[in-house]
C-alpha atoms as a PDB file:
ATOM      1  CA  UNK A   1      71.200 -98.649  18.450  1.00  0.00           C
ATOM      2  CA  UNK A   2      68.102 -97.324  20.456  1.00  0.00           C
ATOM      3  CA  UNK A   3      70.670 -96.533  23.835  1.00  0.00           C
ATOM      4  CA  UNK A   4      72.965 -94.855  21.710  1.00  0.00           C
ATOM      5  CA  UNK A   5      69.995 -92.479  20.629  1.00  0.00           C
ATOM      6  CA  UNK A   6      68.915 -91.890  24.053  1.00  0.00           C
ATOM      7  CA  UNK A   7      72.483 -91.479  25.221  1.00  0.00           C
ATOM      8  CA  UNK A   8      72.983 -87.983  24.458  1.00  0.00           C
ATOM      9  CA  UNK A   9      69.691 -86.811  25.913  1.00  0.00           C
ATOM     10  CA  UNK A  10      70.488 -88.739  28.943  1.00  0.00           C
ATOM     11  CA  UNK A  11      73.884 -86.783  29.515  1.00  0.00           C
ATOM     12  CA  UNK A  12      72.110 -83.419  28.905  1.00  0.00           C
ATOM     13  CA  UNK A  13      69.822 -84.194  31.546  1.00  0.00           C
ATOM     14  CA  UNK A  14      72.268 -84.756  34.080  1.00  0.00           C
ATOM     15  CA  UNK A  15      74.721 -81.675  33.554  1.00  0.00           C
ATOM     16  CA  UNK A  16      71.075 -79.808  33.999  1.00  0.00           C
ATOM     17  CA  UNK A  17      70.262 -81.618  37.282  1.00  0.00           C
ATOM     18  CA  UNK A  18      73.863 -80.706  38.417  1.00  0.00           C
ATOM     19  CA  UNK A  19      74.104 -76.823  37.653  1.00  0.00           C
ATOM     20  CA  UNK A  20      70.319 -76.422  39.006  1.00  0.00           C
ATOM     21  CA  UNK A  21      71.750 -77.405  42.444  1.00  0.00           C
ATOM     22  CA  UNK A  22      74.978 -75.970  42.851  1.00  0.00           C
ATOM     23  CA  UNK A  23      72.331 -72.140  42.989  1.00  0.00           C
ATOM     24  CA  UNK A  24      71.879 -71.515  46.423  1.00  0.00           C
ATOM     25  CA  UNK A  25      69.260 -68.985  45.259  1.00  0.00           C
ATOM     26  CA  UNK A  26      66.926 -71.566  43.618  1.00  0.00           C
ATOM     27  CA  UNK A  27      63.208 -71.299  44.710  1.00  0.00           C
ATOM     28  CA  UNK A  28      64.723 -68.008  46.313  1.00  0.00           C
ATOM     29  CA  UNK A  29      62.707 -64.639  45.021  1.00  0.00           C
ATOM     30  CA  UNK A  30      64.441 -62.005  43.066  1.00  0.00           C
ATOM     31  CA  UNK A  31      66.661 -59.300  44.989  1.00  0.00           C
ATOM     32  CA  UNK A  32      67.347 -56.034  43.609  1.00  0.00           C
ATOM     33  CA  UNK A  33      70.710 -55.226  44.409  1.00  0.00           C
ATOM     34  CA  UNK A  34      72.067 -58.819  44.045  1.00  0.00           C
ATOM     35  CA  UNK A  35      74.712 -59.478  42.198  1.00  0.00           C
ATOM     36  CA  UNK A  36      74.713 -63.187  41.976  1.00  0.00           C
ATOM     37  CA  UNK A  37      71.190 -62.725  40.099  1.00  0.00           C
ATOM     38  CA  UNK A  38      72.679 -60.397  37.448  1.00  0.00           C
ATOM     39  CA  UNK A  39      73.407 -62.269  34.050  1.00  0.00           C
ATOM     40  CA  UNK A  40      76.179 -60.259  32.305  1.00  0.00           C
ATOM     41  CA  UNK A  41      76.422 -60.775  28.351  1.00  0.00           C
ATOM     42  CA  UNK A  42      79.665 -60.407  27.158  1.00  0.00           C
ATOM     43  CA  UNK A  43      79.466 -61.719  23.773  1.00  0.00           C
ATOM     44  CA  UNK A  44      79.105 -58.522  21.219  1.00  0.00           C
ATOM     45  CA  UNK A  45      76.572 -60.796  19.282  1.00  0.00           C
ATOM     46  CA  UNK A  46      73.699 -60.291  21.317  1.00  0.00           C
ATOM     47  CA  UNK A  47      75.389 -56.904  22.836  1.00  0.00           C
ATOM     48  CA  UNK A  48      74.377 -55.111  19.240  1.00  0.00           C
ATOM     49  CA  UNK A  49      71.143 -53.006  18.746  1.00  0.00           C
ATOM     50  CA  UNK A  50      68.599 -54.379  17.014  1.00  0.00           C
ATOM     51  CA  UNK A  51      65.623 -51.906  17.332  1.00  0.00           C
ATOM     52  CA  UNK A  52      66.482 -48.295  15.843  1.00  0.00           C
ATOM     53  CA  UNK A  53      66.286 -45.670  17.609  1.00  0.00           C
ATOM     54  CA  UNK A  54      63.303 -43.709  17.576  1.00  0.00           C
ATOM     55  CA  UNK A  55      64.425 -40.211  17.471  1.00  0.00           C
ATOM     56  CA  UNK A  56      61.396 -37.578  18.485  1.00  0.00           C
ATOM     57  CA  UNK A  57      61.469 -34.742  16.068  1.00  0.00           C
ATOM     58  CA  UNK A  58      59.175 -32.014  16.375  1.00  0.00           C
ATOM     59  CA  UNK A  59      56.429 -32.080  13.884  1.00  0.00           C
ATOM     60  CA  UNK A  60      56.468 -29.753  11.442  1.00  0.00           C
ATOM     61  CA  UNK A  61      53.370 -27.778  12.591  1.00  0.00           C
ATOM     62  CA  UNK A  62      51.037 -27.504   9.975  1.00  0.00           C
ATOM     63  CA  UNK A  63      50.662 -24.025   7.766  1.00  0.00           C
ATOM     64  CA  UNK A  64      48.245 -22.266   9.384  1.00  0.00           C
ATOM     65  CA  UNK A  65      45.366 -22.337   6.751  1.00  0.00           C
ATOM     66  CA  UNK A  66      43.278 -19.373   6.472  1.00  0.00           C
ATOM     67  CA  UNK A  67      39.556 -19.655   7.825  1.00  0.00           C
ATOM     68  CA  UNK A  68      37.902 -19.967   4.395  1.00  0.00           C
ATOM     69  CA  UNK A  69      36.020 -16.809   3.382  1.00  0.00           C
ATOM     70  CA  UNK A  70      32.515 -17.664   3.995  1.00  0.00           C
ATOM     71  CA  UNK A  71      31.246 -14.755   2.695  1.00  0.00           C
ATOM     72  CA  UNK A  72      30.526 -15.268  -0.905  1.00  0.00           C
ATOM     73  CA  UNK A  73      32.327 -12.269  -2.883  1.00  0.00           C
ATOM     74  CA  UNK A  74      30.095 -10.157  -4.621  1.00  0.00           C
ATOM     75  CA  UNK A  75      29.871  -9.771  -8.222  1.00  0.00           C
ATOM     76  CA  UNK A  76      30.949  -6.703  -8.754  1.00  0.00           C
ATOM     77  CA  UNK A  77      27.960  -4.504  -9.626  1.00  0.00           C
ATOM     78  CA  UNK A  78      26.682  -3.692 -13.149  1.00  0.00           C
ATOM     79  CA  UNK A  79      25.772  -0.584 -13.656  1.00  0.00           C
ATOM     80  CA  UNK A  80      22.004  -0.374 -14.375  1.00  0.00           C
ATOM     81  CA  UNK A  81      21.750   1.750 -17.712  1.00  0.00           C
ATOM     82  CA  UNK A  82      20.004   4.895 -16.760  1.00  0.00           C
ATOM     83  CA  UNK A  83      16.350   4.755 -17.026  1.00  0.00           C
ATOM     84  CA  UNK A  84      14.710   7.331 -19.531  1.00  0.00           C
ATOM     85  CA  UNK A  85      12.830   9.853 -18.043  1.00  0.00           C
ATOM     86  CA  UNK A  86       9.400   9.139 -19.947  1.00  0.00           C
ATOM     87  CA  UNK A  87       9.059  12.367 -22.234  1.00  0.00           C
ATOM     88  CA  UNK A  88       5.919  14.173 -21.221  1.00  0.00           C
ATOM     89  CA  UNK A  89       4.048  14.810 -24.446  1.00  0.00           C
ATOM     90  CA  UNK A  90       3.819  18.912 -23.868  1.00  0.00           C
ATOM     91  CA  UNK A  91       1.145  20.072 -26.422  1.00  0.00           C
ATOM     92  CA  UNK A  92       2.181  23.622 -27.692  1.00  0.00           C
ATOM     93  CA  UNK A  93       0.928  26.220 -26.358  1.00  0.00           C
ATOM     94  CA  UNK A  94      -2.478  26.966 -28.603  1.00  0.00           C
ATOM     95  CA  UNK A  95      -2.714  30.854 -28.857  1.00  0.00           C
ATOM     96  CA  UNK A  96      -5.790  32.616 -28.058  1.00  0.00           C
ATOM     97  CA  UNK A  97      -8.185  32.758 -30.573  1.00  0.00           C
ATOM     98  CA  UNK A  98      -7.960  36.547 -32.468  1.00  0.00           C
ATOM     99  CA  UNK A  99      -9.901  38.587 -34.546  1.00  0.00           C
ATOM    100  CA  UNK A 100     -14.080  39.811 -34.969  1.00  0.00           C
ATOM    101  CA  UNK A 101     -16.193  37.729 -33.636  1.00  0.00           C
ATOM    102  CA  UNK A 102     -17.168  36.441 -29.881  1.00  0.00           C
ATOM    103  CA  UNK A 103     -14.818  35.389 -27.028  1.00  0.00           C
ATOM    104  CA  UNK A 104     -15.354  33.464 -24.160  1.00  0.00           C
ATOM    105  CA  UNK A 105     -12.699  32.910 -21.832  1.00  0.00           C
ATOM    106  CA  UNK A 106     -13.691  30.387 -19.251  1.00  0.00           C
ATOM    107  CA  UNK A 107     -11.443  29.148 -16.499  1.00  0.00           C
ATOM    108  CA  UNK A 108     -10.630  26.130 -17.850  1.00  0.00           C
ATOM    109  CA  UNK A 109     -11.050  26.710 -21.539  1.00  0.00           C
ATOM    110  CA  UNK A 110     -11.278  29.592 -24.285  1.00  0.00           C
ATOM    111  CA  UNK A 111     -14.293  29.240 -27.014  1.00  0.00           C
ATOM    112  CA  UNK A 112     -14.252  31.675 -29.898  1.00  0.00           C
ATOM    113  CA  UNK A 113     -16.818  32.034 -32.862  1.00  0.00           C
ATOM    114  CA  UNK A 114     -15.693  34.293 -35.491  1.00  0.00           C
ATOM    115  CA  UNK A 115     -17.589  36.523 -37.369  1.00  0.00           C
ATOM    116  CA  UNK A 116     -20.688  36.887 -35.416  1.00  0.00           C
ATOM    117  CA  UNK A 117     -21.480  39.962 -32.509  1.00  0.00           C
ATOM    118  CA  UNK A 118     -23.991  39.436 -30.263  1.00  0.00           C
ATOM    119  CA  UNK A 119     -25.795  41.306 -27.284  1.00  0.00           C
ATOM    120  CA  UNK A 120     -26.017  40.331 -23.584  1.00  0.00           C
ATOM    121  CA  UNK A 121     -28.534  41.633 -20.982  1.00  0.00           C
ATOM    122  CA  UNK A 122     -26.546  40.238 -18.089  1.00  0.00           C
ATOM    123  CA  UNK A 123     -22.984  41.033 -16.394  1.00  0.00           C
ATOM    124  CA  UNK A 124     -21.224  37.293 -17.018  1.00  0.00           C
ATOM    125  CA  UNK A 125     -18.146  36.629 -14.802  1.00  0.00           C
ATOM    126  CA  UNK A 126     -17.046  33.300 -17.378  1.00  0.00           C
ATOM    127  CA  UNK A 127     -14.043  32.444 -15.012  1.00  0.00           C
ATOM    128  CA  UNK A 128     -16.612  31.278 -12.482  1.00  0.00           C
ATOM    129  CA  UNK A 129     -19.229  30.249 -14.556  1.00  0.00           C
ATOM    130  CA  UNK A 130     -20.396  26.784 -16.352  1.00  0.00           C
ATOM    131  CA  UNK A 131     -22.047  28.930 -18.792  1.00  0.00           C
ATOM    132  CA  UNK A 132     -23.055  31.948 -20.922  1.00  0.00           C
ATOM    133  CA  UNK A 133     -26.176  33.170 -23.014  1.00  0.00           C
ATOM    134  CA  UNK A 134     -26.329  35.098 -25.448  1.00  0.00           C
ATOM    135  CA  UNK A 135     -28.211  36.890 -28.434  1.00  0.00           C
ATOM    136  CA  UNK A 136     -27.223  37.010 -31.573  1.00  0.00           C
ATOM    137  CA  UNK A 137     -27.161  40.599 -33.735  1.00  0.00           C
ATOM    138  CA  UNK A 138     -25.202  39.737 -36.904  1.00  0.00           C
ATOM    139  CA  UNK A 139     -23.586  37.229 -38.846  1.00  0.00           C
ATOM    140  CA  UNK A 140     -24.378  33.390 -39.401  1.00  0.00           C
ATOM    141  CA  UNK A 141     -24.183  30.583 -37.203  1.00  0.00           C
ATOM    142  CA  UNK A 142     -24.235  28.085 -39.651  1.00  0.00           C
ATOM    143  CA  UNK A 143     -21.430  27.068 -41.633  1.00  0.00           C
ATOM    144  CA  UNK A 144     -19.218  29.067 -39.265  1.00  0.00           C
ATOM    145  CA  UNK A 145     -16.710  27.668 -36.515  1.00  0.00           C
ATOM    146  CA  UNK A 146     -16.026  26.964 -32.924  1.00  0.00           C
ATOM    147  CA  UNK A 147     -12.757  27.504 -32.161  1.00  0.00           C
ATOM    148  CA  UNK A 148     -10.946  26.608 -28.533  1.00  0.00           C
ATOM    149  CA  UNK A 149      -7.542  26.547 -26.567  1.00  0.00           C
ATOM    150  CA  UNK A 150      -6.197  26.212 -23.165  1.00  0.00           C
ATOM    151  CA  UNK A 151      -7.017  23.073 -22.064  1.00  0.00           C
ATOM    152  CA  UNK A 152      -7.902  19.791 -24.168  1.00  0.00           C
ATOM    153  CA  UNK A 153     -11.293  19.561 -25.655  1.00  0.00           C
ATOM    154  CA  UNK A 154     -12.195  16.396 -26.562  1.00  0.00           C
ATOM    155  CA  UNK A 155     -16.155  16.843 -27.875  1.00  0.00           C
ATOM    156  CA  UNK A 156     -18.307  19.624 -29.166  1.00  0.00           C
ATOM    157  CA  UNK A 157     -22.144  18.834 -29.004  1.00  0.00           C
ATOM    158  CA  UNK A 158     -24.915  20.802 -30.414  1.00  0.00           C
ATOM    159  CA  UNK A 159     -28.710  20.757 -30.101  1.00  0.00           C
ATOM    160  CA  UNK A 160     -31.324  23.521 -31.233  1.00  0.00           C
ATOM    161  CA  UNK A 161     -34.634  24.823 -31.018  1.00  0.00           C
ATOM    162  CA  UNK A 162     -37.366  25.611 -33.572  1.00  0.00           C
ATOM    163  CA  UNK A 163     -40.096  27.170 -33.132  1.00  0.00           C
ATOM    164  CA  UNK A 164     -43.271  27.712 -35.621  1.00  0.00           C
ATOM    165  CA  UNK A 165     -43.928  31.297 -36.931  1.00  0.00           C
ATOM    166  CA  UNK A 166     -47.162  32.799 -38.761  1.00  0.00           C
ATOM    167  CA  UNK A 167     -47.062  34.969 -41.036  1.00  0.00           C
ATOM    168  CA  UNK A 168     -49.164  37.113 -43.400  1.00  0.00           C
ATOM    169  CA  UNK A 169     -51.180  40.362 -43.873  1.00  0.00           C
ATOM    170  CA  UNK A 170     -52.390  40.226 -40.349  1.00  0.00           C
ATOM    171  CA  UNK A 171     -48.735  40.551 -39.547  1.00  0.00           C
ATOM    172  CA  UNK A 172     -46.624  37.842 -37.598  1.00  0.00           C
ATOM    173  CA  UNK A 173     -47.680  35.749 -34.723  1.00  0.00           C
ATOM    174  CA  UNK A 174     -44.833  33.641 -32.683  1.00  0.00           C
ATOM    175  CA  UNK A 175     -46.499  30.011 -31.984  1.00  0.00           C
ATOM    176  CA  UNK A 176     -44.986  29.972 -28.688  1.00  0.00           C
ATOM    177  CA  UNK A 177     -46.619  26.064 -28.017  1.00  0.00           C
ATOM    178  CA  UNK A 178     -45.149  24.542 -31.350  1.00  0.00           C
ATOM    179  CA  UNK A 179     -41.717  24.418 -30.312  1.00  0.00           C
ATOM    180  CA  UNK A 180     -39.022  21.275 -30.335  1.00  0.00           C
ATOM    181  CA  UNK A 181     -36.356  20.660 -29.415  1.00  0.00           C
ATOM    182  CA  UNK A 182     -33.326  17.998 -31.139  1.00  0.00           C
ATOM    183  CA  UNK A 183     -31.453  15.972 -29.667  1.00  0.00           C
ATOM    184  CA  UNK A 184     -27.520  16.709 -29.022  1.00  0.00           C
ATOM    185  CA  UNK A 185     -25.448  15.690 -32.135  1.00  0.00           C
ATOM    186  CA  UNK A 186     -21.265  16.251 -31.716  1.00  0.00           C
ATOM    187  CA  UNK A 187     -19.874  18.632 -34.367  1.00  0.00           C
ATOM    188  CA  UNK A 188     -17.311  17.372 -36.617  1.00  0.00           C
ATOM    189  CA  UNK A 189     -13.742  18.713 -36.488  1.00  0.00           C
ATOM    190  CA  UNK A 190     -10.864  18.075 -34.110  1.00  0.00           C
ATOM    191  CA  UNK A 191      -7.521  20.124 -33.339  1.00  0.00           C
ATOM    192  CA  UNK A 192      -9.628  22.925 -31.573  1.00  0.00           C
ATOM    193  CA  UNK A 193     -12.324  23.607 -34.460  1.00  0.00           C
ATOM    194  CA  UNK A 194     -15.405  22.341 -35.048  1.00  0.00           C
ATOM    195  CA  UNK A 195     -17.890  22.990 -37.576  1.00  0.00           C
ATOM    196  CA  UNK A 196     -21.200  24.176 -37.104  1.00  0.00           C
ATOM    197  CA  UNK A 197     -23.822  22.842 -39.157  1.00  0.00           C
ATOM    198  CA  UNK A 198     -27.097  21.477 -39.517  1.00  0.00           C
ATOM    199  CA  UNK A 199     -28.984  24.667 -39.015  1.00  0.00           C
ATOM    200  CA  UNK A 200     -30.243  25.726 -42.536  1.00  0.00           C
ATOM    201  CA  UNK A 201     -34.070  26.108 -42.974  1.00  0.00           C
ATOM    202  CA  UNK A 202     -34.154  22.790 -45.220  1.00  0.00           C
ATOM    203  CA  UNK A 203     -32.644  20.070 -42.218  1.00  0.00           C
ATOM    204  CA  UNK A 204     -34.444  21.598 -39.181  1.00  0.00           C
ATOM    205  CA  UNK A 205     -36.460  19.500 -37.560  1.00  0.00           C
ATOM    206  CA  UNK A 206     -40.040  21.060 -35.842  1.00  0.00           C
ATOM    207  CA  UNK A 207     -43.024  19.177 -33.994  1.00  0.00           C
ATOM    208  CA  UNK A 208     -45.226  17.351 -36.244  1.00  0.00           C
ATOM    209  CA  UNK A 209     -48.787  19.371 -35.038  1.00  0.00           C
ATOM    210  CA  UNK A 210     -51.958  18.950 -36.481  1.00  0.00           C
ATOM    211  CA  UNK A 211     -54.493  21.285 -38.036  1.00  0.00           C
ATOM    212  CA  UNK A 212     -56.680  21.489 -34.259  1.00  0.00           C
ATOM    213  CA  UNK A 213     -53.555  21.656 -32.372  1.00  0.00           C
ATOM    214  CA  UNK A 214     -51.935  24.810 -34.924  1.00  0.00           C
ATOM    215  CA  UNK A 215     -55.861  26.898 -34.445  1.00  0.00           C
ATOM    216  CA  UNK A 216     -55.240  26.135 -30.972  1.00  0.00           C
ATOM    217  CA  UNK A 217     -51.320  27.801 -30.988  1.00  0.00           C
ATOM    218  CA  UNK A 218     -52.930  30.454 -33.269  1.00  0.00           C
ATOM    219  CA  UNK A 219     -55.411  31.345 -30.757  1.00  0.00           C
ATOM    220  CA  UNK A 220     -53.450  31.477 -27.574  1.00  0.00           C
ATOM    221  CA  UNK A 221     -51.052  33.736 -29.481  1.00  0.00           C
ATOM    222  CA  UNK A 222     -53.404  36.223 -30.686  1.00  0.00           C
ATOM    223  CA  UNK A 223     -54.729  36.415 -26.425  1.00  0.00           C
ATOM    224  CA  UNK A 224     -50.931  36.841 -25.654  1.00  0.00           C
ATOM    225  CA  UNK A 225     -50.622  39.887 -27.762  1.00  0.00           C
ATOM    226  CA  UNK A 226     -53.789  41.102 -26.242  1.00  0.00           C
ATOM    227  CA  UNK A 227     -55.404  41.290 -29.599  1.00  0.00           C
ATOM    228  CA  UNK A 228     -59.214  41.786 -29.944  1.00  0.00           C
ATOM    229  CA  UNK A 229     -61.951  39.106 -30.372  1.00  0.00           C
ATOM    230  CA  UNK A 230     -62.147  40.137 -33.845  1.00  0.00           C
ATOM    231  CA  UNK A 231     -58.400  39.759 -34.407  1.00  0.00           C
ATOM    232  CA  UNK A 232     -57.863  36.783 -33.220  1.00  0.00           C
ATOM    233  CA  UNK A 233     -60.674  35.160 -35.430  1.00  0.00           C
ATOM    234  CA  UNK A 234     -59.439  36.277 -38.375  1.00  0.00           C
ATOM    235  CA  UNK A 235     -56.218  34.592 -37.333  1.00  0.00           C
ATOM    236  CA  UNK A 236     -57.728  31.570 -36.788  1.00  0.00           C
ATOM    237  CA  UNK A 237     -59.646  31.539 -40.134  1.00  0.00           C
ATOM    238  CA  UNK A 238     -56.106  32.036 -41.886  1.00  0.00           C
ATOM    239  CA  UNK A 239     -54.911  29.176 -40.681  1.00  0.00           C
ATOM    240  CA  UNK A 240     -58.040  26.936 -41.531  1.00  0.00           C
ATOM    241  CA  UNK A 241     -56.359  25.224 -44.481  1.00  0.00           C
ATOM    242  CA  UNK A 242     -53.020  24.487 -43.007  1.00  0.00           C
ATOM    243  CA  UNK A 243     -52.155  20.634 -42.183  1.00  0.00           C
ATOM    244  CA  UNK A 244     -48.961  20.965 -40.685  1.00  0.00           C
ATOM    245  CA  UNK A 245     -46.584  23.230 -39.347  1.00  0.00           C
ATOM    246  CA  UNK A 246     -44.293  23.928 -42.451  1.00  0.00           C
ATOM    247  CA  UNK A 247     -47.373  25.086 -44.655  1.00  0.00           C
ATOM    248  CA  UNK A 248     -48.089  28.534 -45.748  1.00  0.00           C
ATOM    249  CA  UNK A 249     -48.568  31.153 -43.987  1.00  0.00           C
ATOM    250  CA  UNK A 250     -46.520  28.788 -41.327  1.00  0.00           C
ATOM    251  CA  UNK A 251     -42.836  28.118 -41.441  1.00  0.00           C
ATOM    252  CA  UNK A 252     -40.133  26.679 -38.877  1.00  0.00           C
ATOM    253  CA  UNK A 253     -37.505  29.072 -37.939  1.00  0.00           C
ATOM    254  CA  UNK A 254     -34.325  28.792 -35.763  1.00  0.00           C
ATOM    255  CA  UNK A 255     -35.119  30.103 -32.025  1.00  0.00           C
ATOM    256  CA  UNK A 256     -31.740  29.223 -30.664  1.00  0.00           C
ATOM    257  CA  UNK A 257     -28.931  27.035 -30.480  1.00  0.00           C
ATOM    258  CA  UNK A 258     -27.163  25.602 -27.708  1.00  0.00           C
ATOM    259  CA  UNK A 259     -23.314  24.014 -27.469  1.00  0.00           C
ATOM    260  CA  UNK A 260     -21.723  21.905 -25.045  1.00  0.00           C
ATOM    261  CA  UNK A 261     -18.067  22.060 -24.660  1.00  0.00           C
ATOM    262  CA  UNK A 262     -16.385  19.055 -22.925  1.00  0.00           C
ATOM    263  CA  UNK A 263     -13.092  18.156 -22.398  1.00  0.00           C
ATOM    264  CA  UNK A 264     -10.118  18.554 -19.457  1.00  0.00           C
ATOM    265  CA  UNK A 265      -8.357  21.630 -17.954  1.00  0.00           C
ATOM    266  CA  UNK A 266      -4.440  21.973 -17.930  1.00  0.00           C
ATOM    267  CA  UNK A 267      -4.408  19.755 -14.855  1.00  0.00           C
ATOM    268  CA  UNK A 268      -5.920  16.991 -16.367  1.00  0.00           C
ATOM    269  CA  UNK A 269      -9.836  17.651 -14.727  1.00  0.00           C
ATOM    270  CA  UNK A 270     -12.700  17.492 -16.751  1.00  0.00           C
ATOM    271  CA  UNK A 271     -14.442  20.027 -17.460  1.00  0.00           C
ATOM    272  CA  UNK A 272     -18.239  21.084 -19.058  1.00  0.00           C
ATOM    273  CA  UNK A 273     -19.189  24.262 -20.461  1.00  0.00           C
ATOM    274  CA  UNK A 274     -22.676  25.324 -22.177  1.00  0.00           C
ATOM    275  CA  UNK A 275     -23.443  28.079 -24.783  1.00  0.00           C
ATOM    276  CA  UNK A 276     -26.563  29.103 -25.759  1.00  0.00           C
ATOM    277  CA  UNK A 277     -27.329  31.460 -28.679  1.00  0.00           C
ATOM    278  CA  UNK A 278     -30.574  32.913 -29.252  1.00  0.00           C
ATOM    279  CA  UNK A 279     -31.570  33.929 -32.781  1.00  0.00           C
ATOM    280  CA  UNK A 280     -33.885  36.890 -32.472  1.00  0.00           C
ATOM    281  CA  UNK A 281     -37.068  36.655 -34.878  1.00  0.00           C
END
């Protein structure tokens, strides 16, 4: 059983042995060109393709893509709503004070007391001047007005001056040394007029002076008016009783009053004006 297994092998070996020496080319290297090396296959079997053929198409190129807009498109603009012109608050036009009384027309501002006339005893250019004087011949300062325009006044103050006055059958003497003057109060009013007041007999205020210091102010007013030596002690002696400087035959008058005007020009710059207003006695 075993050499009729190997029996087949054994006859497979031998055919082998016997074609492998019947090539005279064996051990013999490879010729190009010869045709005793050249296997042909003529069995269509193995003569079929078996790898498909690769056919080279041309690639589709790709679409061109557009370079992608880097810029970043603008929103398109909103118009901005048109900013209001702030109104400028125009005041109207305040008309120049009119009628009797006295007008002073500064550069910057126009002050006008009604009802009053009054005397000057110098030439006053008020369009280049801070101030005016003046004396007063008739009508009343208190009780009365100021009134302004051009330009924007924003305060009216007013201070005064009394003086102490004798008088009796020896005549009048003007106590020259028992004067005061007040402080500055502001007027009341607003929309160019202020009120003067304060100035009646009853609220003035006068320098508290005491029975020496009035014979003294008696005295040095009699010498002023040149009186005699006589004269002026008789003065003195009618004044022997008095303790103060409201007491018969004393009394405080008004010797002037004096206004100060502040507020800003048409351009906006401030501006200060004085009046004074002497009351003749």
């Amino acid at each position: 059983m075993r050499i009729r297994k190997l029996l087949p092998a054994l006859l497979g070996i031998l055919v082998l042995q016997s074609c492998g020496e019947d090539n005279p080319n064996k051990g013999k290297p490879i010729v190009l060109g010869d045709s005793s090396t050249i296997v042909t296959e003529t069995d269509p079997t193995y003569l079929q393709d078996f790898v498909a053929d690769i056919k080279t198409q041309p690639q589709a190129q790709p679409a061109e893509q557009k370079p992608a807009d880097t810029a970043t498109k603008e929103a398109p603009k909103q118009e901005e709503p048109a900013k209001e012109t702030p109104k400028t608050t125009e005041q109207p036009k305040q008309e120049a004070p009119s009628g009797k009384g006295l007008t002073m027309a500064f550069k910057e501002v126009t002050v006008f007391i009604p009802n009053i006339s009054v005397r000057t005893y110098k030439q006053q250019d008020l369009t280049k001047a801070n101030g005016a004087s003046y004396e007063l011949s008739s009508g009343n300062i208190n009780g009365n007005q100021i009134k302004t325009s051009k330009g924007n006044v924003t305060r009216i103050s007013q201070r005064y001056q009394t003086i102490v006055v004798a008088k009796n059958e020896l005549g009048t003497l003007v106590l020259e040394s028992l004067s005061k003057m007040s402080d500055w109060q502001a007027l009341k009013g607003g929309s160019n007029s202020y009120n003067i007041s304060g100035l009646d007999a009853r609220n003035l205020d006068y320098i508290k002076a005491s029975p020496a210091s009035i014979k003294n102010a008696v005295s040095r007013a009699a010498r002023n008016k040149r009186m005699s030596r006589n004269a002026e002690q008789k003065w003195v002696n009618s004044v022997k009783n008095v303790r103060s400087a409201n007491q018969k035959p004393l009394s405080v008058v008004l010797r002037s009053v004096m206004w100060k005007v502040e507020g800003k020009d048409e351009k906006g710059k401030p501006f200060q004006k004085q009046i004074r207003m002497d009351i003749p006695l």
